[in-house]
N, C-alpha and C. Protein backbone atom coordinates (compact mmCIF):
# COMPACT_ATOMS: atom_id res chain seq x y z
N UNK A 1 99.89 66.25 68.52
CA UNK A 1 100.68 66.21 69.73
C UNK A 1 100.40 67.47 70.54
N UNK A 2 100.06 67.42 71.45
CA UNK A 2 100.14 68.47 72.67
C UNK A 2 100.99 69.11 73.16
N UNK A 3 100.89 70.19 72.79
CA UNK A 3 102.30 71.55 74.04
C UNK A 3 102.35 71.02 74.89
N UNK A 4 103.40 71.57 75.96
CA UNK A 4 103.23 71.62 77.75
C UNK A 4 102.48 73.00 77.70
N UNK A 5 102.42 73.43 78.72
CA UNK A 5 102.07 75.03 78.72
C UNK A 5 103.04 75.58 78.87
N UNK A 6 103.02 76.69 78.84
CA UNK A 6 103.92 78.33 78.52
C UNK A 6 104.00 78.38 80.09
N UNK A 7 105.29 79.10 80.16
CA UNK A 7 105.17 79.74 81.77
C UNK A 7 104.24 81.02 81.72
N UNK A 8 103.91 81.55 80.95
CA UNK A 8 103.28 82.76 80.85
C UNK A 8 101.73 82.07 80.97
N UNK A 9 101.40 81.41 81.07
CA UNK A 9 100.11 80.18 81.21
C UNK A 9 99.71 79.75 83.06
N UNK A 10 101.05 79.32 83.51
CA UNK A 10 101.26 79.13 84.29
C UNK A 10 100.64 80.05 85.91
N UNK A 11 99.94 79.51 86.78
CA UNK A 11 99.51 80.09 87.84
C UNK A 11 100.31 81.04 88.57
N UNK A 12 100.02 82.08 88.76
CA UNK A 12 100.69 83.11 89.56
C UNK A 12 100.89 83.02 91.03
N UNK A 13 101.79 82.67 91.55
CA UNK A 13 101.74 82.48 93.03
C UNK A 13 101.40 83.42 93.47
N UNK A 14 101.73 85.00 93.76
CA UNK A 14 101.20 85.98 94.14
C UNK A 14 99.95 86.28 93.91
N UNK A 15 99.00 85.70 93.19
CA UNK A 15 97.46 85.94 93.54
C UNK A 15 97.10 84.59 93.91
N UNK A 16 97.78 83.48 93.97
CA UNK A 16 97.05 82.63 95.42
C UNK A 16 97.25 82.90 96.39
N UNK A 17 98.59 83.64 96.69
CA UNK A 17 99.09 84.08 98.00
C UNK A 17 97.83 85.38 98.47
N UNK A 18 97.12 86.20 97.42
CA UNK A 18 96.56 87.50 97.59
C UNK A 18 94.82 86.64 98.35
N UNK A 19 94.89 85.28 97.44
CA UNK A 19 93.59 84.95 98.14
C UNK A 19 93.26 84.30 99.22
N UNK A 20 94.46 83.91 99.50
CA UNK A 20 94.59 82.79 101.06
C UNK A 20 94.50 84.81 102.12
N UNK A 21 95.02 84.99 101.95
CA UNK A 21 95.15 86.43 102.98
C UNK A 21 93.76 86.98 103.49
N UNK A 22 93.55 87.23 104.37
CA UNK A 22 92.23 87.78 104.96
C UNK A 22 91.74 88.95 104.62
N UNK A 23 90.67 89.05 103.91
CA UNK A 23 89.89 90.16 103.86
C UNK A 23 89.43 90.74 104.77
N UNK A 24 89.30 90.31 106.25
CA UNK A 24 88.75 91.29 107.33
C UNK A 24 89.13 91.08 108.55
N UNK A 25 89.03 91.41 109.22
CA UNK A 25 89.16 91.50 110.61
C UNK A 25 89.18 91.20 112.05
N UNK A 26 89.53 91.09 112.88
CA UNK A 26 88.38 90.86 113.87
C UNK A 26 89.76 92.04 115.14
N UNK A 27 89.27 92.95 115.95
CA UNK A 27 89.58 93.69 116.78
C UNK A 27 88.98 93.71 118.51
N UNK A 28 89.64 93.20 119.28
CA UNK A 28 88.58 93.47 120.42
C UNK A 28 89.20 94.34 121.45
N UNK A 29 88.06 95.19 121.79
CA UNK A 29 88.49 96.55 122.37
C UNK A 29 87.85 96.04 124.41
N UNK A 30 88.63 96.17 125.41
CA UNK A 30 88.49 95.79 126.35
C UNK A 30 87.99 97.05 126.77
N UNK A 31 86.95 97.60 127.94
CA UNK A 31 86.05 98.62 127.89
C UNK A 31 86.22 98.53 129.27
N UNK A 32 85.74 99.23 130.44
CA UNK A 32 85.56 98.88 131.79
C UNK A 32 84.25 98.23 132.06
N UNK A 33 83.32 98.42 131.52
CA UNK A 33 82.06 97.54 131.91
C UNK A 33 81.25 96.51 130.87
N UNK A 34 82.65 96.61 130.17
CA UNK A 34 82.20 95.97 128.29
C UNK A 34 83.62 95.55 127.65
N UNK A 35 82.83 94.48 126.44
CA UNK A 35 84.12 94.07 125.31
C UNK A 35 83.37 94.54 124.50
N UNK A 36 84.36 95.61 123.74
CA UNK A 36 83.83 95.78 122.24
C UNK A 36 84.51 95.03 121.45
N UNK A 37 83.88 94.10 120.45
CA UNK A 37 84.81 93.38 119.34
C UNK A 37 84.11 94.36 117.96
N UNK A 38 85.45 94.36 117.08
CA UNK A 38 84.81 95.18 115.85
C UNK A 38 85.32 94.32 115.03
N UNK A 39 84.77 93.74 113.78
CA UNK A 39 84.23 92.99 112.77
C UNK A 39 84.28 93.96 111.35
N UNK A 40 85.50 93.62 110.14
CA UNK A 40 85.27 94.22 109.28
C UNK A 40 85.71 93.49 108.14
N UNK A 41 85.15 93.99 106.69
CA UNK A 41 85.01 93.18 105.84
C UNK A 41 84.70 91.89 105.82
N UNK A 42 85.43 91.19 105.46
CA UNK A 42 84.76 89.57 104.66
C UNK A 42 85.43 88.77 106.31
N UNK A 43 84.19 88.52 106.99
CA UNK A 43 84.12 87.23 108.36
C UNK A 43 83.95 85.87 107.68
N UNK A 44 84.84 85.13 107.35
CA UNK A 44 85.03 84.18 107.03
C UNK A 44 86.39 83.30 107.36
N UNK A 45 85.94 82.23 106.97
CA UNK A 45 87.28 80.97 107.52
C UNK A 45 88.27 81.17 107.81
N UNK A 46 89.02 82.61 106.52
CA UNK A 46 90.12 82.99 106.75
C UNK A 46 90.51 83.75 108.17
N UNK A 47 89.68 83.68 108.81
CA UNK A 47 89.61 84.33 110.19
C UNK A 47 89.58 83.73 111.40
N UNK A 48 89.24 82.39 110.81
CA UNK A 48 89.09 81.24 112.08
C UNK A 48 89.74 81.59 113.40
N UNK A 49 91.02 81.53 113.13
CA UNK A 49 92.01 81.47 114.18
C UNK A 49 91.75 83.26 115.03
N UNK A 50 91.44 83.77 114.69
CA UNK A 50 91.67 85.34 115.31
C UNK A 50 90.32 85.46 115.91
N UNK A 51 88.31 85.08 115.10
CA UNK A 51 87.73 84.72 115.70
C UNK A 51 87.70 83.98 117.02
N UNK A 52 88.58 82.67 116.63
CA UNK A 52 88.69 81.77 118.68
C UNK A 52 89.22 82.28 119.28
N UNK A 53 90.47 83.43 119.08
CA UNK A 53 90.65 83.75 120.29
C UNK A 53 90.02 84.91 120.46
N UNK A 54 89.94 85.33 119.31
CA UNK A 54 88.57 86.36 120.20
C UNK A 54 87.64 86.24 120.82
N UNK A 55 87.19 85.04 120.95
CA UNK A 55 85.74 84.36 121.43
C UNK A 55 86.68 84.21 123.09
N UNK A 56 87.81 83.58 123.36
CA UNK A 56 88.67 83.25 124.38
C UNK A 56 88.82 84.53 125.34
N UNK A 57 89.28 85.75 123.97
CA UNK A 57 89.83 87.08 125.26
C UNK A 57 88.50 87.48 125.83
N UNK A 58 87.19 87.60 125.04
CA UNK A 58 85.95 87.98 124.94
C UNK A 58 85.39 87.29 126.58
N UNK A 59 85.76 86.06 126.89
CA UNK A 59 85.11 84.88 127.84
C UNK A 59 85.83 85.29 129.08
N UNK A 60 87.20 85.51 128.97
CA UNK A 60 88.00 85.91 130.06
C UNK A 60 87.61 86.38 130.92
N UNK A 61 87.09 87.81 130.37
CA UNK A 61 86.71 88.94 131.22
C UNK A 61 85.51 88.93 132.17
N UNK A 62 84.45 88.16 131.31
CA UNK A 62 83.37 88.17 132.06
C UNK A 62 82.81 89.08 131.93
N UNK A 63 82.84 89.94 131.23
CA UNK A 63 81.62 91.36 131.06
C UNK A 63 81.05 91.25 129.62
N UNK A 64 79.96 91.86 129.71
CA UNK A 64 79.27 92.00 128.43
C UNK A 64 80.00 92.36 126.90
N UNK A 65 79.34 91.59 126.20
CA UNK A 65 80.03 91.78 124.93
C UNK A 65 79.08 92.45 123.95
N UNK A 66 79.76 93.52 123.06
CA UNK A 66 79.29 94.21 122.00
C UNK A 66 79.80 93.70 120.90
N UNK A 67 78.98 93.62 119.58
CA UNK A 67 80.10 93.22 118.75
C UNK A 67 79.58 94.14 117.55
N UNK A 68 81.00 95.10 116.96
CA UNK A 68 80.16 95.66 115.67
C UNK A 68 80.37 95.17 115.21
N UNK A 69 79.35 95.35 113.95
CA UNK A 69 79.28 94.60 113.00
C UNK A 69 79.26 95.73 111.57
N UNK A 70 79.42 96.99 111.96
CA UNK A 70 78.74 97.75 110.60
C UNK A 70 79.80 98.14 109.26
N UNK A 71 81.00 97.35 109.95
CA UNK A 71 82.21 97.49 108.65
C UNK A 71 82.16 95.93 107.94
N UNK A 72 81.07 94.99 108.33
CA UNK A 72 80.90 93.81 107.95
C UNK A 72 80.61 93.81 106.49
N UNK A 73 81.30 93.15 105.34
CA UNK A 73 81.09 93.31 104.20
C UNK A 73 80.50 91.80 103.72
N UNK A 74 80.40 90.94 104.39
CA UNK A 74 80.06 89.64 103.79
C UNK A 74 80.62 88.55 105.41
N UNK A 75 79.62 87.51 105.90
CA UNK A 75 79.71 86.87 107.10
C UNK A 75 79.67 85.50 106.44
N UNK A 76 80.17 84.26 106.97
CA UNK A 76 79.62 82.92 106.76
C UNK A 76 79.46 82.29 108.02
N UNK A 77 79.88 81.31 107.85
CA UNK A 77 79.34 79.98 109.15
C UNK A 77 80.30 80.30 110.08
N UNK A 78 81.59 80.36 109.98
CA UNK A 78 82.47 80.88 110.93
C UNK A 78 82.60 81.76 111.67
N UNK A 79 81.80 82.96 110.80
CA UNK A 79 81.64 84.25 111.70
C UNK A 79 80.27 84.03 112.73
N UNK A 80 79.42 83.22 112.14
CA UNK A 80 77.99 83.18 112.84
C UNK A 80 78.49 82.42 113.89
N UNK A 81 79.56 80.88 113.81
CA UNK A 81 79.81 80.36 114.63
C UNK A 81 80.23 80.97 116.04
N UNK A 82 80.85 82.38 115.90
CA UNK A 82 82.23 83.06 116.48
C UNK A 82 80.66 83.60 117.32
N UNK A 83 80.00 84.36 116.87
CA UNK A 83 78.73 85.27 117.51
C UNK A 83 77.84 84.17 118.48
N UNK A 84 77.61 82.96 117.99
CA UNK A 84 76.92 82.55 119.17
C UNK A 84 77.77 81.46 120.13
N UNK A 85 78.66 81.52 119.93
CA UNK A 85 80.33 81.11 121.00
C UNK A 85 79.84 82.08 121.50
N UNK A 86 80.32 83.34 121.50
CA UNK A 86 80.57 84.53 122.36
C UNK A 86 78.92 84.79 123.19
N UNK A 87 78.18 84.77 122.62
CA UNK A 87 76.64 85.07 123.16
C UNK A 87 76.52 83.85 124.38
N UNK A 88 76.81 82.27 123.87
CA UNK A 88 76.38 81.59 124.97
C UNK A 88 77.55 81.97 126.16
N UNK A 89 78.27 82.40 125.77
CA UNK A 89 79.69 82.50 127.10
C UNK A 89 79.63 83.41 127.66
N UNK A 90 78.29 84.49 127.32
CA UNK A 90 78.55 86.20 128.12
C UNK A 90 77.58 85.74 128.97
N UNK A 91 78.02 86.63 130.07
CA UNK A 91 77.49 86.25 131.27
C UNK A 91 75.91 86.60 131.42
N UNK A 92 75.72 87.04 130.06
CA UNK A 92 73.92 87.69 130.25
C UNK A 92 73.18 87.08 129.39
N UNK A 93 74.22 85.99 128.71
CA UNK A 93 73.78 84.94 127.79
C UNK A 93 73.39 85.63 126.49
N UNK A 94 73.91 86.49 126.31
CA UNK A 94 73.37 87.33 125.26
C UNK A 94 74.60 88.12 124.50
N UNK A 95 74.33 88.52 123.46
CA UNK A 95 75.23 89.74 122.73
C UNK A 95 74.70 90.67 122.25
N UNK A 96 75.26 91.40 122.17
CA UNK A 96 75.07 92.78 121.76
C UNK A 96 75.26 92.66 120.40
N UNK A 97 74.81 92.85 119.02
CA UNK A 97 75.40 93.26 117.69
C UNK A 97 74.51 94.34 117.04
N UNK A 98 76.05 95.40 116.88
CA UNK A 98 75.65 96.23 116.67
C UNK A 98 75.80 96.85 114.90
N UNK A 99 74.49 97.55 114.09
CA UNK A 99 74.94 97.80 112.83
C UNK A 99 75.02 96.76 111.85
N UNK A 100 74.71 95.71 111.67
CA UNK A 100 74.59 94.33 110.76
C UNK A 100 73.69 95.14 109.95
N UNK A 101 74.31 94.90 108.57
CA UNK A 101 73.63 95.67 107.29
C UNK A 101 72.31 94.69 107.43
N UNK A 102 71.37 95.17 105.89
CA UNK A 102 69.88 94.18 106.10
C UNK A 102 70.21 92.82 105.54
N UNK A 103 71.30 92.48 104.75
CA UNK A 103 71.51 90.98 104.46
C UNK A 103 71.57 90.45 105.77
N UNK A 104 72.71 90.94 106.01
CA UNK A 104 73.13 90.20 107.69
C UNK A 104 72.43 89.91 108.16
N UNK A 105 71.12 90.68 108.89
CA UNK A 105 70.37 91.07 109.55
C UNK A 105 69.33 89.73 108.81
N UNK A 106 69.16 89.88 108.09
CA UNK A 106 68.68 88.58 106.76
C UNK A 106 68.86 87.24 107.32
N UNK A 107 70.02 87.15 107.53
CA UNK A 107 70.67 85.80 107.52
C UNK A 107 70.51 85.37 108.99
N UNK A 108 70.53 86.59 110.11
CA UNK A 108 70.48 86.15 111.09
C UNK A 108 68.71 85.37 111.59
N UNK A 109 67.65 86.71 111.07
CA UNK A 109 66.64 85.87 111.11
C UNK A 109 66.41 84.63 110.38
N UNK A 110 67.19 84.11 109.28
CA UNK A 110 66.92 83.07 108.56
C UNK A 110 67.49 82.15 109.96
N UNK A 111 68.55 82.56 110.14
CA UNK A 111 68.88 81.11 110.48
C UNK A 111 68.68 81.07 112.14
N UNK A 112 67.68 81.65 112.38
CA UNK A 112 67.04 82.21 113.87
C UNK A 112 67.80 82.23 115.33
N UNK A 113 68.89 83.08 114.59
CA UNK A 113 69.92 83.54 116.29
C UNK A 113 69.67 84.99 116.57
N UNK A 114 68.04 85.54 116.11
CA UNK A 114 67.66 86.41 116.74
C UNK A 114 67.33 86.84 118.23
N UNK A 115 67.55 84.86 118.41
CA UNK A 115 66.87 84.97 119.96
C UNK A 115 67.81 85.05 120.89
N UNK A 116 69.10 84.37 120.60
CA UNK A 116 70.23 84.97 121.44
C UNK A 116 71.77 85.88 121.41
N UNK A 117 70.92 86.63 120.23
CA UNK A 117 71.63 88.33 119.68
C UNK A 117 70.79 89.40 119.88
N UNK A 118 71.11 90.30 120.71
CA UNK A 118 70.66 91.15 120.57
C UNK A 118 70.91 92.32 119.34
N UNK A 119 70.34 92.49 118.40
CA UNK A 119 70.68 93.32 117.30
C UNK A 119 70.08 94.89 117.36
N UNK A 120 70.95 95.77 117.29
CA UNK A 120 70.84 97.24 117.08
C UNK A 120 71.19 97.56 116.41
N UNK A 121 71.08 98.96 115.90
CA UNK A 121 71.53 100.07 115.07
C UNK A 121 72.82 99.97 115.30
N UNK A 122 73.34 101.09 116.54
CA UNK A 122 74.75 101.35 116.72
C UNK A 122 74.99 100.91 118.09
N UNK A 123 76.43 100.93 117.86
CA UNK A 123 76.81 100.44 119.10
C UNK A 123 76.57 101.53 120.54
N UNK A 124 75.92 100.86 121.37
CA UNK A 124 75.17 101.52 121.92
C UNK A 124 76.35 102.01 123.05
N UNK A 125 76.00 103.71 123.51
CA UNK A 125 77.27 104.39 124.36
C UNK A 125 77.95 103.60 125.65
N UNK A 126 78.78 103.72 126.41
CA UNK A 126 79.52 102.78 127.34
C UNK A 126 78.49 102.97 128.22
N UNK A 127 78.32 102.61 129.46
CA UNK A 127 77.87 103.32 130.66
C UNK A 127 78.70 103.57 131.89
């Protein structure tokens, strides 16, 4: 005959609650001749919602967008999604990303949105 399980067995709500919670970020800094968005840790799903409207405040303005990337600890489809939203909507058809470690940097040539990211070192000074 079979136990039930033990509550001591039993799933911890506080570490499903710890994994639904977002590992990273998304910040966008309004500039006078620029949007800086800054990007940190884990860009993923859990971010969806803060990505669109960042992609939204990002479109508003109409000025060029920067986006760092160098506190980026791990990106997926959502975050890549969020980067070429924002690239086709800037008015120079382009983005700025700045600091993408060499995976990143990896992933972007794999999946060839080299052509409408511009990728640098650092985020390059205001003007």
């Amino acid at each position: 005959m079979e136990s039930s399980p033990s509550a001591a067995s039993a799933p911890s709500h506080h570490l499903d609650d710890a994994a639904a919670a977002p590992s990273g970020a998304v910040v966008v800094h309004p500039e006078d001749a620029r949007v800086v968005v800054t990007l940190t840790g884990d860009v993923d799903a859990a971010l969806v919602d803060d990505l669109q409207q960042a992609a939204v405040d990002t479109s508003e303005t109409g000025k060029p967008v920067v986006v760092d990337a160098s506190g980026v600890d791990f990106i997926d489809s959502s975050g890549l999604k969020f980067l070429v939203r924002v690239a086709t909507r800037s008015p120079e058809g382009t983005l700025t990303l700045a600091g993408p470690s060499p995976a990143f940097r990896f992933l972007l040539e794999t999946a060839e949105l080299t052509d409408v990211l511009r990728v640098v070192d650092e985020v390059p000074p205001a003007a």
